[in-house]
Protein backbone atom coordinates (compact mmCIF):
# COMPACT_ATOMS: atom_id res chain seq x y z
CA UNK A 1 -19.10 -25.06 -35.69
CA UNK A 2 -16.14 -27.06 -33.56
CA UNK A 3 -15.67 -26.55 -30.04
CA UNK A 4 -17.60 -23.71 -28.27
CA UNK A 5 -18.83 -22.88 -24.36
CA UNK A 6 -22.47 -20.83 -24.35
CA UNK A 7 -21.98 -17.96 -22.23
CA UNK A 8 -25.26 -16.73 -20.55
CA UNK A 9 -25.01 -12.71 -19.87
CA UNK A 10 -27.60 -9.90 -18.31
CA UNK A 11 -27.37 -6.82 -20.15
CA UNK A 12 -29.49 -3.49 -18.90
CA UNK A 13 -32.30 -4.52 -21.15
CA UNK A 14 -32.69 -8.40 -21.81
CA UNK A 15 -30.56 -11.20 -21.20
CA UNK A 16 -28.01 -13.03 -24.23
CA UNK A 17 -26.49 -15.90 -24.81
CA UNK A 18 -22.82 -15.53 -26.06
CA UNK A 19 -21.22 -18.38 -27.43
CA UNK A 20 -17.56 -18.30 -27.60
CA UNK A 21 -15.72 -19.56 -31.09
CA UNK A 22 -11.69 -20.32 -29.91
CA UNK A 23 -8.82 -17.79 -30.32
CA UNK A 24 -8.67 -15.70 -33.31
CA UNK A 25 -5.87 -13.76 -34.81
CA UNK A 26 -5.66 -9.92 -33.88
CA UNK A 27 -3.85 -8.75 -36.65
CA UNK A 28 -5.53 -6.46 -39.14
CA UNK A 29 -7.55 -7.85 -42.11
CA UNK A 30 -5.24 -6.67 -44.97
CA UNK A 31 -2.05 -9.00 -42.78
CA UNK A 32 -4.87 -11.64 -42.19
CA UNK A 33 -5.92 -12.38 -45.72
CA UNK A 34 -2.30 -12.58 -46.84
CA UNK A 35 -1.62 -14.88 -43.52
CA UNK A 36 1.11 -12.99 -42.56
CA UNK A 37 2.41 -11.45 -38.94
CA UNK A 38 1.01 -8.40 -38.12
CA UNK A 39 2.72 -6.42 -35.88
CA UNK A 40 -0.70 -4.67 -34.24
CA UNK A 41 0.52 -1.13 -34.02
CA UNK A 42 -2.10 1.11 -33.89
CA UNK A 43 -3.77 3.42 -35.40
CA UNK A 44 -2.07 1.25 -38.71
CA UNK A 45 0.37 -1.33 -38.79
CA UNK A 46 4.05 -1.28 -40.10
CA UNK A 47 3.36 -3.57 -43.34
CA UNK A 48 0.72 -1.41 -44.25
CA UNK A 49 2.84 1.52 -43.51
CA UNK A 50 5.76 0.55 -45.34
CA UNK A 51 3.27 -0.82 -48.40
CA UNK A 52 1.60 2.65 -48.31
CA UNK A 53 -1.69 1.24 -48.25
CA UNK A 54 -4.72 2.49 -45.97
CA UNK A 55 -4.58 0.15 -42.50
CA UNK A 56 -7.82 -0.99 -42.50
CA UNK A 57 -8.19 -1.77 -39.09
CA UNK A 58 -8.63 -4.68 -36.16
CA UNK A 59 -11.28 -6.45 -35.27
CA UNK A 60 -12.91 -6.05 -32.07
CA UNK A 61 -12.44 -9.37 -30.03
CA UNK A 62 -14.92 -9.58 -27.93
CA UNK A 63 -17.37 -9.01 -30.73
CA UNK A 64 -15.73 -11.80 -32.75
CA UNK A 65 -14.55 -14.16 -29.59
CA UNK A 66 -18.21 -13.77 -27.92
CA UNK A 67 -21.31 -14.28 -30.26
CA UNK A 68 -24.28 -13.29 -29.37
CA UNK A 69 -26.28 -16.24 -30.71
CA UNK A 70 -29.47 -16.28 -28.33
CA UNK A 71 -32.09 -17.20 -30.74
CA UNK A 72 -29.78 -20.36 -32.40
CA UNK A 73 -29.35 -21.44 -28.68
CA UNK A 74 -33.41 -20.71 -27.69
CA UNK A 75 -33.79 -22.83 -31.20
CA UNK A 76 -32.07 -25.96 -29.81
CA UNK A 77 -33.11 -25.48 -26.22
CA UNK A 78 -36.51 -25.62 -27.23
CA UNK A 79 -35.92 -28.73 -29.78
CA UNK A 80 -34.82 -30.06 -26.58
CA UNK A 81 -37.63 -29.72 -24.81
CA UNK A 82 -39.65 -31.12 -27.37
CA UNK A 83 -41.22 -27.67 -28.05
CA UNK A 84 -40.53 -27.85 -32.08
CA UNK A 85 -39.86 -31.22 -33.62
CA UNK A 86 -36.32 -32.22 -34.28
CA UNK A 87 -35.72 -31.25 -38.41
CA UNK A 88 -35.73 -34.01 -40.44
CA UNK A 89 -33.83 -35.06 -42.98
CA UNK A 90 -34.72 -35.08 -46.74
CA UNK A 91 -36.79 -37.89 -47.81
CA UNK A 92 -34.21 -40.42 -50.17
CA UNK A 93 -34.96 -40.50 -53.65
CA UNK A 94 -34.48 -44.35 -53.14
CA UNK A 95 -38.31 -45.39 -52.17
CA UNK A 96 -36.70 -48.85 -50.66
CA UNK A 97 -34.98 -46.82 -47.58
CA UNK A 98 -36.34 -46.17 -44.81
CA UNK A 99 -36.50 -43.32 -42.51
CA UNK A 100 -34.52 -43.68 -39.61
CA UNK A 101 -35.62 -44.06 -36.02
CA UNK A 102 -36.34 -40.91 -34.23
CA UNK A 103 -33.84 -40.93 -31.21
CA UNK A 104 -35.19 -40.75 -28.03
CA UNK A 105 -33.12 -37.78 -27.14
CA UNK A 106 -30.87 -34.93 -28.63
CA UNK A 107 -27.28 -35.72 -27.30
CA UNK A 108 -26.14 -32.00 -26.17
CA UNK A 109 -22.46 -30.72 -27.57
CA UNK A 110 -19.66 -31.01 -25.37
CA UNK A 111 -18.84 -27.30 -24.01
CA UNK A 112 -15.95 -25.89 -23.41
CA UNK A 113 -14.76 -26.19 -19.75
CA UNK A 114 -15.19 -22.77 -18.21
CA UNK A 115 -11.36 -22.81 -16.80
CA UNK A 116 -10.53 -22.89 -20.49
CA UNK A 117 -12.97 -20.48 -21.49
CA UNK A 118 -11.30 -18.41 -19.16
CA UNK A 119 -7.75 -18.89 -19.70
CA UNK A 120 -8.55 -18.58 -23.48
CA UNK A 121 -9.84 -14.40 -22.53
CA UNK A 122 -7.20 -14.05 -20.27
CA UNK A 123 -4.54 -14.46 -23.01
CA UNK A 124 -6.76 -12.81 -26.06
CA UNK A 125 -7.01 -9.28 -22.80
CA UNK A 126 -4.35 -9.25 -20.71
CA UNK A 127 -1.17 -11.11 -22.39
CA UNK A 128 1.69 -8.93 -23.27
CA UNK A 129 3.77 -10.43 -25.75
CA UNK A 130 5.41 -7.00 -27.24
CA UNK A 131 8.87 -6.87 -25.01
CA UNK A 132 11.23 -5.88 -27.71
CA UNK A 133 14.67 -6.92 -25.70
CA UNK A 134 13.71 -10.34 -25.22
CA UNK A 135 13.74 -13.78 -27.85
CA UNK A 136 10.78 -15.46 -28.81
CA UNK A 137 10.65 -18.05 -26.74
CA UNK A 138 10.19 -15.52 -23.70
CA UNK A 139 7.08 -14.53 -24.95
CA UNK A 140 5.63 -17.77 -25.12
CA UNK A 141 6.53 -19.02 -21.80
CA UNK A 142 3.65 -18.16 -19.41
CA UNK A 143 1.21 -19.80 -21.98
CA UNK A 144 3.62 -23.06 -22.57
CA UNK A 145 3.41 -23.00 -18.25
CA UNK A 146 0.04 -22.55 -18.15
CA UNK A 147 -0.68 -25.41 -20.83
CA UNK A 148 2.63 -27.63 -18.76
CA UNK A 149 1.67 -27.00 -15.46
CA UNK A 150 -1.27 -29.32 -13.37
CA UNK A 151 -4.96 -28.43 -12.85
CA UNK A 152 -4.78 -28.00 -9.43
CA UNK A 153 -1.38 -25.60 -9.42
CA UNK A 154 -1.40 -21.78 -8.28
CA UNK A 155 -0.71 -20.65 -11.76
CA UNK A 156 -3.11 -21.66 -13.56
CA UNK A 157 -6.03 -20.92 -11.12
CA UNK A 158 -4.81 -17.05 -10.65
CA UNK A 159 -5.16 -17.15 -14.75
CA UNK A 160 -7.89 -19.08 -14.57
CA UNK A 161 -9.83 -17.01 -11.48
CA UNK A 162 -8.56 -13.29 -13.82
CA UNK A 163 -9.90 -15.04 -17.15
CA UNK A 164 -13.41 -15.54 -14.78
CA UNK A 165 -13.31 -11.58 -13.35
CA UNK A 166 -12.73 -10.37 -16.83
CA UNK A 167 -15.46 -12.24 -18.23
CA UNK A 168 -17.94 -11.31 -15.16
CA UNK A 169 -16.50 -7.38 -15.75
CA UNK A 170 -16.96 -7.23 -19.96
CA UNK A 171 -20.14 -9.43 -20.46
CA UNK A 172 -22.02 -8.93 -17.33
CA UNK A 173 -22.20 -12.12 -16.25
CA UNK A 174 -22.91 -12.35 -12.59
CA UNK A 175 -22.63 -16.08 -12.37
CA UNK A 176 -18.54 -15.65 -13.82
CA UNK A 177 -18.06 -13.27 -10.98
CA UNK A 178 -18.30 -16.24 -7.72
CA UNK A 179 -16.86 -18.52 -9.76
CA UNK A 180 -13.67 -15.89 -10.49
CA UNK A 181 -13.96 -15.66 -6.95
CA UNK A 182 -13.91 -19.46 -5.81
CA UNK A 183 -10.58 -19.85 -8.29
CA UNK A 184 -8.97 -17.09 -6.45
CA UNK A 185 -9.94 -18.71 -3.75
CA UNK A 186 -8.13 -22.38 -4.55
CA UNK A 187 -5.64 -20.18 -5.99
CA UNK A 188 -4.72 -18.95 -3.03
CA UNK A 189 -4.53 -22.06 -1.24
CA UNK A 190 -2.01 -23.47 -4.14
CA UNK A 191 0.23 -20.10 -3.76
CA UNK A 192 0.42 -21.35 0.11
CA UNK A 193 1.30 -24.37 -0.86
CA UNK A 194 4.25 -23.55 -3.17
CA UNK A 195 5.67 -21.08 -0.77
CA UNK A 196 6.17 -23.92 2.04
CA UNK A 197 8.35 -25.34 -0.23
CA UNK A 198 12.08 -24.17 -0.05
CA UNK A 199 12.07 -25.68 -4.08
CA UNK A 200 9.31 -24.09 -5.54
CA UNK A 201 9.15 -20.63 -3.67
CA UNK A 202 12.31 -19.41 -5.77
CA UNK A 203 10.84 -20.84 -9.01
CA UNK A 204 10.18 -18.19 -12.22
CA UNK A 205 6.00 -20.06 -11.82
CA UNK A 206 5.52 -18.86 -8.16
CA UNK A 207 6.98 -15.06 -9.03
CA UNK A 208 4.75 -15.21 -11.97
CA UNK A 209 1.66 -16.38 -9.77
CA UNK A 210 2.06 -13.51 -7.26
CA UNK A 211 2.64 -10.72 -10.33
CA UNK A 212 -0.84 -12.24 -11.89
CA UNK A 213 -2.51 -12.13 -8.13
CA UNK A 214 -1.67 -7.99 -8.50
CA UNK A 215 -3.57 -8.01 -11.93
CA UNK A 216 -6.82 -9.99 -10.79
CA UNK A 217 -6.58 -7.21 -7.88
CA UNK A 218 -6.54 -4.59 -10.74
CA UNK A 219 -9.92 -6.34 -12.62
CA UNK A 220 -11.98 -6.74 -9.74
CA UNK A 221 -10.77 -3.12 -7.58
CA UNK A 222 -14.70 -1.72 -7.06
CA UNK A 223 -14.02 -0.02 -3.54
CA UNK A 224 -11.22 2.01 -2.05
CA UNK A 225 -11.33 -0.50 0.81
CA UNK A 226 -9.16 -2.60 -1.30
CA UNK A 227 -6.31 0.23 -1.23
CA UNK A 228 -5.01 -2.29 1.79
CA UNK A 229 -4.59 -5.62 0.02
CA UNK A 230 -2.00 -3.39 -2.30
CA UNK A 231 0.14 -3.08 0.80
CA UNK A 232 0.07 -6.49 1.59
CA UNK A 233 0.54 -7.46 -2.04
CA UNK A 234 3.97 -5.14 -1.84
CA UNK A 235 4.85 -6.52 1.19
CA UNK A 236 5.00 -10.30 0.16
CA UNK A 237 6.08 -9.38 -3.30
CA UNK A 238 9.35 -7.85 -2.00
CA UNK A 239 9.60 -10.74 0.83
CA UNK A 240 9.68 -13.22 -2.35
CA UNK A 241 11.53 -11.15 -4.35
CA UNK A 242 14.72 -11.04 -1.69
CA UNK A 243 14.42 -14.61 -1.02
CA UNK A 244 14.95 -15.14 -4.69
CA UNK A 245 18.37 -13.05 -4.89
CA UNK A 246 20.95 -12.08 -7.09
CA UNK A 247 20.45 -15.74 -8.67
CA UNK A 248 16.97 -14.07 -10.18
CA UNK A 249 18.77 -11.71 -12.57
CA UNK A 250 20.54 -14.16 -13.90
CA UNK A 251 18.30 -15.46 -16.83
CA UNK A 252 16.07 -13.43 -19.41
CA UNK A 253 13.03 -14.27 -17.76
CA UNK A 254 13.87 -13.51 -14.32
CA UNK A 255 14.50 -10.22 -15.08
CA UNK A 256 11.41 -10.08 -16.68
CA UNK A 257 9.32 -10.92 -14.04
CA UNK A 258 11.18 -8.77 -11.62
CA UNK A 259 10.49 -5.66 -13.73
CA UNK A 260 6.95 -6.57 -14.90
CA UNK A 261 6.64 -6.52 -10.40
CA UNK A 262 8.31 -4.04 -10.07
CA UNK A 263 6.44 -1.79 -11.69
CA UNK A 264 3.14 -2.82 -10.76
CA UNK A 265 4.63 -2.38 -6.83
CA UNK A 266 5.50 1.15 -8.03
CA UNK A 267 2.23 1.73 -9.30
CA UNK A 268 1.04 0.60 -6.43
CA UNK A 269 2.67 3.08 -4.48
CA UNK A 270 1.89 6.35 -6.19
CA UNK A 271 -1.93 5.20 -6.52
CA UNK A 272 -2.60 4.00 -3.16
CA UNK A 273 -0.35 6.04 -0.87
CA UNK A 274 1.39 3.07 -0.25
CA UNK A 275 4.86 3.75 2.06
CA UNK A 276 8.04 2.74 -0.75
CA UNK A 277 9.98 -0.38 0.94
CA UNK A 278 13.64 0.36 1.07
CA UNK A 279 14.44 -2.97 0.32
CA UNK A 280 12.80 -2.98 -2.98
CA UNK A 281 14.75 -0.24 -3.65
CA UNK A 282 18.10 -2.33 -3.02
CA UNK A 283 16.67 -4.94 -5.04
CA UNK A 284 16.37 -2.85 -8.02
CA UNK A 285 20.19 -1.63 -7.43
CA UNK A 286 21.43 -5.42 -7.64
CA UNK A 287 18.93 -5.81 -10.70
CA UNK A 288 20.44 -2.25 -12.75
CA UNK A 289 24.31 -3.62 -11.97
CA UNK A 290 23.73 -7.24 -13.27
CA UNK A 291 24.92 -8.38 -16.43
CA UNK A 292 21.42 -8.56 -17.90
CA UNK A 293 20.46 -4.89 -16.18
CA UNK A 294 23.35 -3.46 -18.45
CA UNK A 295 22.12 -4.91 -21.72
CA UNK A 296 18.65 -3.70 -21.33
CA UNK A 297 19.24 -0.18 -20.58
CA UNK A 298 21.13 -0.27 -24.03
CA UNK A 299 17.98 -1.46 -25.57
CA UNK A 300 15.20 0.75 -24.31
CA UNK A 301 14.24 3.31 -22.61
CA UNK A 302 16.30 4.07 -19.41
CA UNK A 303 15.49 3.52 -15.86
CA UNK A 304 12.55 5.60 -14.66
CA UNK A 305 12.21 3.89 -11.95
CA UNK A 306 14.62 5.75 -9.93
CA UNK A 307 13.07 8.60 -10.48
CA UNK A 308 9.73 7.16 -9.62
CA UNK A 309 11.57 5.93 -6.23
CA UNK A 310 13.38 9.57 -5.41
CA UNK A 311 9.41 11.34 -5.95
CA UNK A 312 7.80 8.46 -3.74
CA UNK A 313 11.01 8.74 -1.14
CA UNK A 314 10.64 12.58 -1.11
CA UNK A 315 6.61 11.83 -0.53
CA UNK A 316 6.98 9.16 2.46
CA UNK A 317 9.42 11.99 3.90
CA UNK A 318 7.41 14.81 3.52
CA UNK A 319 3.96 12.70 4.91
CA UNK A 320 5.36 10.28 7.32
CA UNK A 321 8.89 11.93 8.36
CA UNK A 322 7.92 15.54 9.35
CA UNK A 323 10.14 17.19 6.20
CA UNK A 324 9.17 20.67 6.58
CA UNK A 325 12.17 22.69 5.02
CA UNK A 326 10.30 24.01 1.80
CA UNK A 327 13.93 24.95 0.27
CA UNK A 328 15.30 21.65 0.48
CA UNK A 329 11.54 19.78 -0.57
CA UNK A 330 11.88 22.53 -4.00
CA UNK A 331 15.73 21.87 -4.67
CA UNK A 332 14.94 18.37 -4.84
CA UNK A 333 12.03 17.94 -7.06
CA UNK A 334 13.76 20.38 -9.44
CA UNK A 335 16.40 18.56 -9.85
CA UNK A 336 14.22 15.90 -10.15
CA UNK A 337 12.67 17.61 -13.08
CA UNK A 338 16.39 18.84 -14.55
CA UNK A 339 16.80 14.64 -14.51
CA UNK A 340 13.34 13.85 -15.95
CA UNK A 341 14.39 16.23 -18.65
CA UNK A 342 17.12 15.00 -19.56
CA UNK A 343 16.17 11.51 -19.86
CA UNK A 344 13.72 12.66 -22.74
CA UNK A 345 16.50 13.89 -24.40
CA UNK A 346 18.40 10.77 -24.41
CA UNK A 347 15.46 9.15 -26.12
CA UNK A 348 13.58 8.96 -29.36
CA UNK A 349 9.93 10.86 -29.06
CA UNK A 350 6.83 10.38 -31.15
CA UNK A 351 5.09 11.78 -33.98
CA UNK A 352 2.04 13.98 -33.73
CA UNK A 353 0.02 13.50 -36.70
CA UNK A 354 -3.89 14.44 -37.56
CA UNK A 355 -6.33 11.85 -36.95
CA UNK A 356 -7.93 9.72 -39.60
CA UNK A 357 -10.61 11.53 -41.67
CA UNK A 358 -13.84 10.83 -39.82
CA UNK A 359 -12.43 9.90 -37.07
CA UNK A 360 -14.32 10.26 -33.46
CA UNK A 361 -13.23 12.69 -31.00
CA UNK A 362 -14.18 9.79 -28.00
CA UNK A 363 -10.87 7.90 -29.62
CA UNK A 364 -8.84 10.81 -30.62
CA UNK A 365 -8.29 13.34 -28.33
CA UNK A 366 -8.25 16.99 -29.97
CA UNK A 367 -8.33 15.36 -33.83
CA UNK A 368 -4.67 14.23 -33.08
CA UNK A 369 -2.46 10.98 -32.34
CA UNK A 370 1.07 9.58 -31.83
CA UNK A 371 3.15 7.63 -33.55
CA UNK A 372 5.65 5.26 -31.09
CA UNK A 373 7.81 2.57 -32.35
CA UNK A 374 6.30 0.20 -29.95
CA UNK A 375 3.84 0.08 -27.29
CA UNK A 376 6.50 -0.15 -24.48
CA UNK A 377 8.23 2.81 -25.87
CA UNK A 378 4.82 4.32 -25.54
CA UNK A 379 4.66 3.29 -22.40
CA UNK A 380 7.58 4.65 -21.12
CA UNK A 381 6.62 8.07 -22.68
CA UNK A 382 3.52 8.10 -20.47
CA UNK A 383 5.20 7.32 -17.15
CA UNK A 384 7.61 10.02 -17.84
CA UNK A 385 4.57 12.50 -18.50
CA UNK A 386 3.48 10.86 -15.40
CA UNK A 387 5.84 11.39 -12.94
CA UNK A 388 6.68 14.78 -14.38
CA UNK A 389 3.56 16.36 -13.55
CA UNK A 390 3.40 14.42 -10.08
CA UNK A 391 6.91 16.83 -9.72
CA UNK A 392 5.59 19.97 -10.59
CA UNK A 393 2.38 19.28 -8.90
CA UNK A 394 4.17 18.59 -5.54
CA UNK A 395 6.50 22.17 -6.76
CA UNK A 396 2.92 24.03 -6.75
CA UNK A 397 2.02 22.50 -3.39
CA UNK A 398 5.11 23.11 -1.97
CA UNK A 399 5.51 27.15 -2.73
CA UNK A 400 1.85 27.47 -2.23
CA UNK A 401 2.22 26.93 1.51
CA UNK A 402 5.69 28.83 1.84
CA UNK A 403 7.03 32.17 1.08
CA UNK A 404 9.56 30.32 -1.88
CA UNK A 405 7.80 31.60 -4.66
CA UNK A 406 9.49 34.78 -5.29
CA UNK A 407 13.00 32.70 -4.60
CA UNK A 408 12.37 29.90 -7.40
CA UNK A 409 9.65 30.69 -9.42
CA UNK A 410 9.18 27.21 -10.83
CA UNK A 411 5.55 27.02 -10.01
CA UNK A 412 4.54 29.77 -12.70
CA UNK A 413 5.68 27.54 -15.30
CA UNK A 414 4.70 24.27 -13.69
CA UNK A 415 0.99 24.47 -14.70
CA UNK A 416 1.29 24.89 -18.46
CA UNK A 417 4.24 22.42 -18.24
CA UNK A 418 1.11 19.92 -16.66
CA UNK A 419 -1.38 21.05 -19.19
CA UNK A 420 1.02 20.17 -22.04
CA UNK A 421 1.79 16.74 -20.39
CA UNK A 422 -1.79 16.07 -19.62
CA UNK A 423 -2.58 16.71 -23.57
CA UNK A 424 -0.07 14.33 -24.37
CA UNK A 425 -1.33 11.34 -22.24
CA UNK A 426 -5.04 12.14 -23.80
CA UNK A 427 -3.56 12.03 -27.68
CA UNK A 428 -1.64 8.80 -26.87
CA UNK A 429 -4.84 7.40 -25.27
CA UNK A 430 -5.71 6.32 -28.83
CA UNK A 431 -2.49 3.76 -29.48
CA UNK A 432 -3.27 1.64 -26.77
CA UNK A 433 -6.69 0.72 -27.81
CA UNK A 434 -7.27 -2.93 -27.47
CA UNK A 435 -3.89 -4.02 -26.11
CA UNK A 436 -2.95 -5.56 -22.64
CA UNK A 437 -0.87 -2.92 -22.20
CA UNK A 438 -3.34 -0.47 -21.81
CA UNK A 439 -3.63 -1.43 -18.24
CA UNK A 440 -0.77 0.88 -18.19
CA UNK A 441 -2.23 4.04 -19.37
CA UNK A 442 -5.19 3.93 -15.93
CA UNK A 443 -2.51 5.84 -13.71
CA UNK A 444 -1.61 8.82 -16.48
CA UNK A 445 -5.00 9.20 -17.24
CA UNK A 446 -6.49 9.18 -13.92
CA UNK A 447 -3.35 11.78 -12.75
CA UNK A 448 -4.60 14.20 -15.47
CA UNK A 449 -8.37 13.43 -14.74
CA UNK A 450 -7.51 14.90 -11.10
CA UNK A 451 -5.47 17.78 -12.10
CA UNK A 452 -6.58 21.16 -11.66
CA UNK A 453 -4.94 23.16 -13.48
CA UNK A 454 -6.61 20.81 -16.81
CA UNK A 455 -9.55 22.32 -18.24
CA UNK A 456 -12.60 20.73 -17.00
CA UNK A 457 -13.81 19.08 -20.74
CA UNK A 458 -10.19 17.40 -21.22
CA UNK A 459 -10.65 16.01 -17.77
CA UNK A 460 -13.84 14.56 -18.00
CA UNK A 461 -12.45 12.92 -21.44
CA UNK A 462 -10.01 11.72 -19.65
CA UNK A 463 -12.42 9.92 -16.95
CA UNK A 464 -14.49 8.63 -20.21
CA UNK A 465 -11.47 7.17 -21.59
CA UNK A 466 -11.16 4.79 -17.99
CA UNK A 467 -15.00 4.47 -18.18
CA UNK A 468 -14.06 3.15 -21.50
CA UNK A 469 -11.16 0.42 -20.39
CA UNK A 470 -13.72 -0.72 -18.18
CA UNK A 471 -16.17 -1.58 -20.45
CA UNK A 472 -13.55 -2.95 -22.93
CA UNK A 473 -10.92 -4.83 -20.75
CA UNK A 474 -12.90 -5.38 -17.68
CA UNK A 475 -10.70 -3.34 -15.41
CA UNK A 476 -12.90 -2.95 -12.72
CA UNK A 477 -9.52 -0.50 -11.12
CA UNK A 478 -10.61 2.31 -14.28
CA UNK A 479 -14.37 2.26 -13.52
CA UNK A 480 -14.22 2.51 -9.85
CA UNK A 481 -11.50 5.43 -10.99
CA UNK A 482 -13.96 6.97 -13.22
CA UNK A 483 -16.82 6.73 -11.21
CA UNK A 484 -14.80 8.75 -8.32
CA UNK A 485 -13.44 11.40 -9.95
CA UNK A 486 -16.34 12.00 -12.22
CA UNK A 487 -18.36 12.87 -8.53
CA UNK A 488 -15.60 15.11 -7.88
CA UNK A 489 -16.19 17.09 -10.91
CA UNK A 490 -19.78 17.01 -10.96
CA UNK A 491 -19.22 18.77 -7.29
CA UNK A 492 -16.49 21.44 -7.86
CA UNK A 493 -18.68 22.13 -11.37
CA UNK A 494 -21.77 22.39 -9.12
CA UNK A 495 -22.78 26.04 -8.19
CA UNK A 496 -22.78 27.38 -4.90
């Protein structure tokens, strides 16, 4: 069977062994009988588009990865024990030869070291390798520096120590958890390490560390007391961030990394209530005015993230600076708004099409689903959903506690404005099933699982669908989500 590592996990009714098999392709059967790429957009891909054939489907990794193979493994354990006798061969047909000498023990197969056991899930999960602006060889480079760099360095424990959590999260297995926790742990230590050197604290590998410290934060979140390790996070991400300079947006993958942490620091912010740092803000200027800032607004979507950082301004100013004049608050988020919209219009929507025949109504919210180009593009569609509701929601708030409302009106058409938004998120849900980048669909969906105005069935679907990346990814962030807003339902559904 080649290489494998047993795997022993505690489901709610008996415990399994799973035994993991190596890395497997994730493209859909049809590309992976013809051994060809598969580009892995759901609900079909492109070849099978273009060939107008029937998709039929992915695989589901974890079921193919991790085996459950308990009774081979009690088999051998027990062989081991000399519990059954070791099988025998089949007598020779020549009566001259003899049978050979029993050994007096069964050698046991070399595993697979956990740490590679661990990387190995951490790139089948949580590896993005879809960024349409950028060459090959970008892709590739975290895995070629986790492969290059030593045993003992910061990188590959933080990939090591998320591979561990992930495990723990999906499988259930306890025993993954401290040991996710002891590679955080040395991980830690190694980061330290690498930032008391005035060499190796500017390097692409440290910036890369501290982004992949944020996602092991995001796997193992499972309490709100957590909500102030995201400030700290921020705070030494943008320290690192300035000391790295101008010099960072200089090469593909520096810019890379600075987005991919920027946006999780954004994220940050809106979730956790987290104050915006003004000097992330100037960071991003020198990053949209480079050279390599230019060429990627021409090749996707534009820069949301000023609007993200005018909404969490307005927000620290309202909540920490005493802004009380409701005319000025409602000027600004509408234009605001009047800039969200026209962004859309600058860019290329999706399709709404019915869902598959048979399909379930767990995957497919309301029978329908979208059609991006990419994933990213997807993405982008979501945060602008995002941050358009978070507008009008703060519009509502806003002329709820003044007398504004018969002076701009916006807040009667704000809440079917967030129902229609909040619809959208749920039908796109579906596209981002199995991918690492559905990490970035726990904010929308948890923004519409809050909102009021959303009819209380299409919230709770949307608090099953982070129940579901949960169980699926191990994002420990959409179950402690789930579990929270699914009490607050339960109570404001409760009678009085």
């Amino acid at each position: 069977m080649g290489r494998e590592n047993v795997l022993e996990v505690q489901t709610s009714t008996s415990r399994s062994t799973m035994v993991y098999h190596g890395v497997v392709s994730k493209g859909c059967e049809r590309c992976r009988q013809r051994k060809v790429k598969c580009d892995q957009r759901k609900p079909q891909c492109l070849r099978c588009e273009k060939a107008k054939t029937q998709c039929p489907g992915y695989r589901n990794l974890a079921d193919v990865l991790f085996r459950d193979e308990s009774e081979r493994i009690e088999r051998r354990a027990r062989i081991l024990n000399g519990d059954l006798p070791v099988p025998q061969n089949r007598p020779s047909s020549d009566p001259s030869s003899k049978p050979p000498s029993p050994p007096t023990s069964v050698p046991r197969p070399l595993g697979q070291p956990v740490t590679e056991l661990a990387a190995n899930f951490f790139f089948t999960k949580y590896y993005v390798c879809d960024e349409p602006s950028l060459p090959d060889g970008a892709h590739k480079w975290l895995a070629q520096a986790y492969s290059e760099t030593p045993p003992n360095h910061a990188l590959r424990a933080v990939i090591e120590a998320a591979g561990m959590a992930g495990i723990s999260n999906v499988h259930h297995a306890p025993s993954m958890r401290s040991r996710s926790k002891h590679q955080y742990g040395l991980a830690l230590e190694a980061l330290k390490t690498l930032l008391n050197d005035v060499n190796e604290a500017v390097a692409d590998t440290t910036l890369m560390t501290v982004n992949l410290f944020g996602l092991f934060e995001f796997i193992t979140f499972d309490n709100w007391d957590h909500s102030q390790a995201w400030a700290a996070h921020i705070a030494g991400a943008t320290a690192l961030l300035q000391l790295r300079g101008q010099e960072q947006f200089k090469t593909e993958r520096g810019g890379l990394l600075f987005v991919q942490l920027r946006s999780q620091m954004l994220y940050a912010c809106m979730q956790h209530d987290v104050p915006l740092s003004p000097a992330l803000l100037q960071l991003s200027h020198m990053f949209d005015i480079s050279i390599l800032g230019q060429r990627r607004k021409e090749s996707r979507p534009g820069p949301l993230g000023y609007m993200c950082f005018r909404l969490l301004h307005l927000r620290d100013a309202i909540r920490r600076d005493g802004l009380r004049d409701k005319q000025t608050i409602c000027a600004t988020l509408a234009e605001i708004d009047r800039d969200l919209m026209a962004w859309a219009a600058c860019h290329p929507t999706c399709m709404t099409l019915d869902a598959p025949v048979g399909s379930s109504d767990e995957i497919y919210f309301q029978g329908k689903r979208h059609v991006y180009s990419n994933l990213l593009t997807a993405q982008a569609w979501n945060n602008w959903r995002t941050l358009r509701i978070v507008a009008n929601q703060m519009m509502i708030q806003t002329e709820a506690c003044s007398d504004l409302s018969d002076i701009t009106g916006a807040s009667s058409s704000a809440s079917p404005i967030i129902r229609q938004l909040s619809d959208d998120i749920c039908i796109s849900a579906a596209s981002f099933a199995g991918s690492p980048r559905i990490v970035g669909i726990i904010w929308p969906l948890s923004v519409v699982a809050r909102e009021s105005s959303n009819t209380l069935t299409n919230r709770r679907w949307a608090v099953e669908q982070l129940r579901s990346i949960n169980l699926s990814m191990g994002f420990r962030q959409a179950g402690l989500l789930a579990e929270t807003i699914s009490r607050e339902l339960d109570t404001s559904a409760a009678p009085c």
